[in-house]
Protein backbone atom coordinates (compact mmCIF):
# COMPACT_ATOMS: atom_id res chain seq x y z
CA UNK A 1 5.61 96.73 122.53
CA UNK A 2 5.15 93.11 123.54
CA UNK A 3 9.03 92.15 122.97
CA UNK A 4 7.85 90.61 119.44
CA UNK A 5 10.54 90.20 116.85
CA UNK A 6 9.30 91.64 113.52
CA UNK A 7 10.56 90.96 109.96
CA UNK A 8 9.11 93.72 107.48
CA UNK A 9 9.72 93.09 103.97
CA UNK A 10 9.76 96.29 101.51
CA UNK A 11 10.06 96.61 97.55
CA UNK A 12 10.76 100.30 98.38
CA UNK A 13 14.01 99.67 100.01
CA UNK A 14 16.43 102.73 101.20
CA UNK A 15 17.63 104.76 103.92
CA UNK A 16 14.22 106.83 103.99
CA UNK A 17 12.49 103.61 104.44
CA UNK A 18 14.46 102.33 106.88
CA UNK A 19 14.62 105.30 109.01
CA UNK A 20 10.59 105.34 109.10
CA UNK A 21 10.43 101.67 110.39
CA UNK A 22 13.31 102.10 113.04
CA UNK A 23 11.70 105.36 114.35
CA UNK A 24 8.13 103.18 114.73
CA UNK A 25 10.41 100.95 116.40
CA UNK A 26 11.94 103.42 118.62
CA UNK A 27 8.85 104.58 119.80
CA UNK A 28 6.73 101.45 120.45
CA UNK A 29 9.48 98.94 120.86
CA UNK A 30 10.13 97.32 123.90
CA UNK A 31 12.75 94.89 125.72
CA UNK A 32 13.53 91.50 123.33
CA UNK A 33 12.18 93.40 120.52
CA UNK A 34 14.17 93.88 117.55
CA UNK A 35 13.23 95.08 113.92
CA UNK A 36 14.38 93.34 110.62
CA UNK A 37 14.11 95.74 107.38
CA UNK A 38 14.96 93.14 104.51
CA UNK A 39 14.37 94.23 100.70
CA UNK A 40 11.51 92.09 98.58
CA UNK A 41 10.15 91.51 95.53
CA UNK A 42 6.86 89.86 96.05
CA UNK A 43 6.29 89.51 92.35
CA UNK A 44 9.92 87.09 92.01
CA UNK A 45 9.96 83.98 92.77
CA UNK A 46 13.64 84.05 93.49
CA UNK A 47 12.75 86.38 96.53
CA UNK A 48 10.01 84.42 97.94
CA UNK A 49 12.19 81.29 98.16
CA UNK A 50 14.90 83.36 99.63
CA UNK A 51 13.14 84.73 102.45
CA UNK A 52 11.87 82.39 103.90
CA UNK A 53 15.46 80.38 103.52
CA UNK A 54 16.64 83.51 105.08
CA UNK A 55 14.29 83.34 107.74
CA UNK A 56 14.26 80.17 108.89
CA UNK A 57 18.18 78.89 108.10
CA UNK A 58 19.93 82.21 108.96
CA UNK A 59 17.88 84.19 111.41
CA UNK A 60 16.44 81.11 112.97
CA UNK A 61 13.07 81.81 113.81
CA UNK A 62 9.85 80.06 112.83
CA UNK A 63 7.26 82.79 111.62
CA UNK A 64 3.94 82.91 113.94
CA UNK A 65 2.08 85.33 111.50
CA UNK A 66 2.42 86.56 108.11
CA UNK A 67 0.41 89.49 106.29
CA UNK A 68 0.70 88.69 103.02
CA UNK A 69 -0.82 91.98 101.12
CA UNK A 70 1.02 93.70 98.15
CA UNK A 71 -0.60 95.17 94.88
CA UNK A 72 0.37 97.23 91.92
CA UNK A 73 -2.44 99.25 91.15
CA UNK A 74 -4.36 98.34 87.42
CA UNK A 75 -7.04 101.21 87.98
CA UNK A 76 -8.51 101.94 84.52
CA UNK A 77 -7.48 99.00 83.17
CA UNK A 78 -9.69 97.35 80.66
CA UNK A 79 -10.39 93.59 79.82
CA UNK A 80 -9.22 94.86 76.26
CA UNK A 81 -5.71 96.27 78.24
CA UNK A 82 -4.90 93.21 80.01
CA UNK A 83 -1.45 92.91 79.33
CA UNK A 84 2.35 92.78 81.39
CA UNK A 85 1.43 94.75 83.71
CA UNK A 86 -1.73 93.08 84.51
CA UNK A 87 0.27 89.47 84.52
CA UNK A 88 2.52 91.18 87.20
CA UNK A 89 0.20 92.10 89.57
CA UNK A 90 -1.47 88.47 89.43
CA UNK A 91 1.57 86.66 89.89
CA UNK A 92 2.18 89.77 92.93
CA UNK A 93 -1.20 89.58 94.57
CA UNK A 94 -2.47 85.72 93.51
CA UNK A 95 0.59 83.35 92.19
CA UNK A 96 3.47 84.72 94.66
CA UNK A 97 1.40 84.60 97.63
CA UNK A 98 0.38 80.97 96.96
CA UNK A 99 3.90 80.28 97.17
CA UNK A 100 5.05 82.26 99.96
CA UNK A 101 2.53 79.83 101.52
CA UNK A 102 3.57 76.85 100.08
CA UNK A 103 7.41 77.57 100.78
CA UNK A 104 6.61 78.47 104.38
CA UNK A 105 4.73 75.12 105.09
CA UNK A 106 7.57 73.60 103.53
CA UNK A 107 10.19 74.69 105.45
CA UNK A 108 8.30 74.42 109.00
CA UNK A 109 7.42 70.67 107.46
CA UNK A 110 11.29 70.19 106.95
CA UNK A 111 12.43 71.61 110.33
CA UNK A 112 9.28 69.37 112.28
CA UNK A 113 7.57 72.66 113.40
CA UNK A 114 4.42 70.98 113.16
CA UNK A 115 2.38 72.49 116.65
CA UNK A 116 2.40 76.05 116.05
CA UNK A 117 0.68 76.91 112.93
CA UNK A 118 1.73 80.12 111.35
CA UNK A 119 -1.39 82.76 110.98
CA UNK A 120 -1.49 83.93 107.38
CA UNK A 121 -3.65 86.84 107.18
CA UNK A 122 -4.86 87.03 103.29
CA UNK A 123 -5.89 90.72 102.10
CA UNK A 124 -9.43 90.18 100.85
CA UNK A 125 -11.62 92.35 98.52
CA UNK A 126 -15.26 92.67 98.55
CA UNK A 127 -14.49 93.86 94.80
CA UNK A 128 -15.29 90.72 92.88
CA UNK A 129 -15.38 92.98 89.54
CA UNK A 130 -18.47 94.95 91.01
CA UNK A 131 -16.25 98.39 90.04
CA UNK A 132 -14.68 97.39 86.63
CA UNK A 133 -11.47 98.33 84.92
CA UNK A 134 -9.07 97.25 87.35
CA UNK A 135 -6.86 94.43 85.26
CA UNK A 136 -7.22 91.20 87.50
CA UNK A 137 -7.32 92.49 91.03
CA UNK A 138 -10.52 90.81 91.76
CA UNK A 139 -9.70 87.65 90.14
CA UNK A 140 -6.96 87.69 92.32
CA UNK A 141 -8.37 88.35 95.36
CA UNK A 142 -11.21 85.50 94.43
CA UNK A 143 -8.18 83.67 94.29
CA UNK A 144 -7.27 84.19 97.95
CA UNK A 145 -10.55 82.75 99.13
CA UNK A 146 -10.21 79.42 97.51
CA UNK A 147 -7.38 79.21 100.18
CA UNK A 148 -9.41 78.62 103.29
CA UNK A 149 -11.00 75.71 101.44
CA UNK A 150 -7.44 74.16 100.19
CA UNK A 151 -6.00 74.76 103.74
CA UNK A 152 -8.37 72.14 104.97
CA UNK A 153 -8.44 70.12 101.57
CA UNK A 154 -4.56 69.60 101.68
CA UNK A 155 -4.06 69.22 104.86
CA UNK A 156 -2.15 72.15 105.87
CA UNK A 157 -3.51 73.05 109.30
CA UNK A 158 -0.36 71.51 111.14
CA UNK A 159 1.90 74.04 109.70
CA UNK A 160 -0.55 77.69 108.28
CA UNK A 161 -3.80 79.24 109.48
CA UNK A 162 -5.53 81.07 107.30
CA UNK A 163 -7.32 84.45 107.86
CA UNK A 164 -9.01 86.14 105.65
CA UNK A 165 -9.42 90.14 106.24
CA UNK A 166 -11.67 91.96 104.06
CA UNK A 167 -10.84 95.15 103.48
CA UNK A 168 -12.88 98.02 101.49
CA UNK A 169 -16.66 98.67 100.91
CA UNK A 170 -18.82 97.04 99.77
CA UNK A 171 -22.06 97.58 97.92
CA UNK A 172 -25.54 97.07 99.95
CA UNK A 173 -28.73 98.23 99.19
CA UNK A 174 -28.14 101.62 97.87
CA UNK A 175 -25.78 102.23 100.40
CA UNK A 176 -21.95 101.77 100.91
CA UNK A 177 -21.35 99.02 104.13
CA UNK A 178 -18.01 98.73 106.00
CA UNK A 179 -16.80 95.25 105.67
CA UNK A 180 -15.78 92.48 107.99
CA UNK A 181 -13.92 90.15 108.66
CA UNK A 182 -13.50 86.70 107.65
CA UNK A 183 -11.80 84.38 109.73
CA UNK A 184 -11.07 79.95 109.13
């Protein structure tokens, strides 16, 4: 509604999908908007490098914030079950994310965009195994956090920000607590 230019990416890719993003665009969007529907697969690292190429050498535009969340679900799975499926989601949720990162700071390093960080906003669990049987989702969300301390350890404030949003419940004294959010 604020003339913002939005990329969405989708693994689910088709008309349907389409038609449900342009009619939330029909309804909230406003003058200088415009919508971009491209097809990913946040588990390839072929598609990760391409979009942001795409992004930055075709459409142009230097990304101001990024939601990186994705998962493939691993309820009921076991640390006897770990397996492909497991892998995939890691390298979806942990690995691919690290290098949709990476390859974003590289490109706004390449093209000198070095004043306007890009917010990142990281999907954080409070689940840090405290519910079991769920293949490496929490390791991978653990994962996530170590970013706010690399982002300042490597030096990448010129070119990301990193936000952290925890989503889910969490476990309190006997009760169930809304969490927060975490913000670097």
């Amino acid at each position: 509604a604020g003339g913002a230019k939005v990329i969405i990416t989708t693994s689910s890719y088709s008309r349907k999908t389409c038609e449900f993003y342009q009619n939330i665009y029909q309804e909230v969007g406003a003058r200088g908007s415009s919508l971009t529907i491209l097809p990913f697969n946040g588990a390839s690292r072929q598609d990760v490098s391409s979009l942001i190429d795409y992004i930055y050498d075709t459409m142009g535009v230097d990304l101001d914030h990024v939601y990186a969340g994705a998962a493939i679900s691993e309820q009921g799975m076991p640390i006897d079950q770990i397996g492909d499926k497991s892998e995939l989601a890691h390298r979806l949720m942990l690995t691919n994310v690290i290098r949709l990162l990476g390859a974003i700071k590289a490109k706004k390093e390449q093209k000198g965009y070095n004043t306007r960080p890009t917010t990142i906003i990281l999907p954080l669990s409070p689940n840090h195994g405290i519910f079991g049987s769920d293949g490496l989702y929490s390791e991978s969300k653990i994962g996530l956090e170590t970013l706010a301390n690399r982002w300042s350890s490597e030096g990448w404030s010129d070119y990301l920000s990193i936000t952290g949003a925890c989503i889910g419940w969490v476990r309190g004294t006997g009760l169930m607590e809304q969490s927060n959010i975490v913000a670097q």
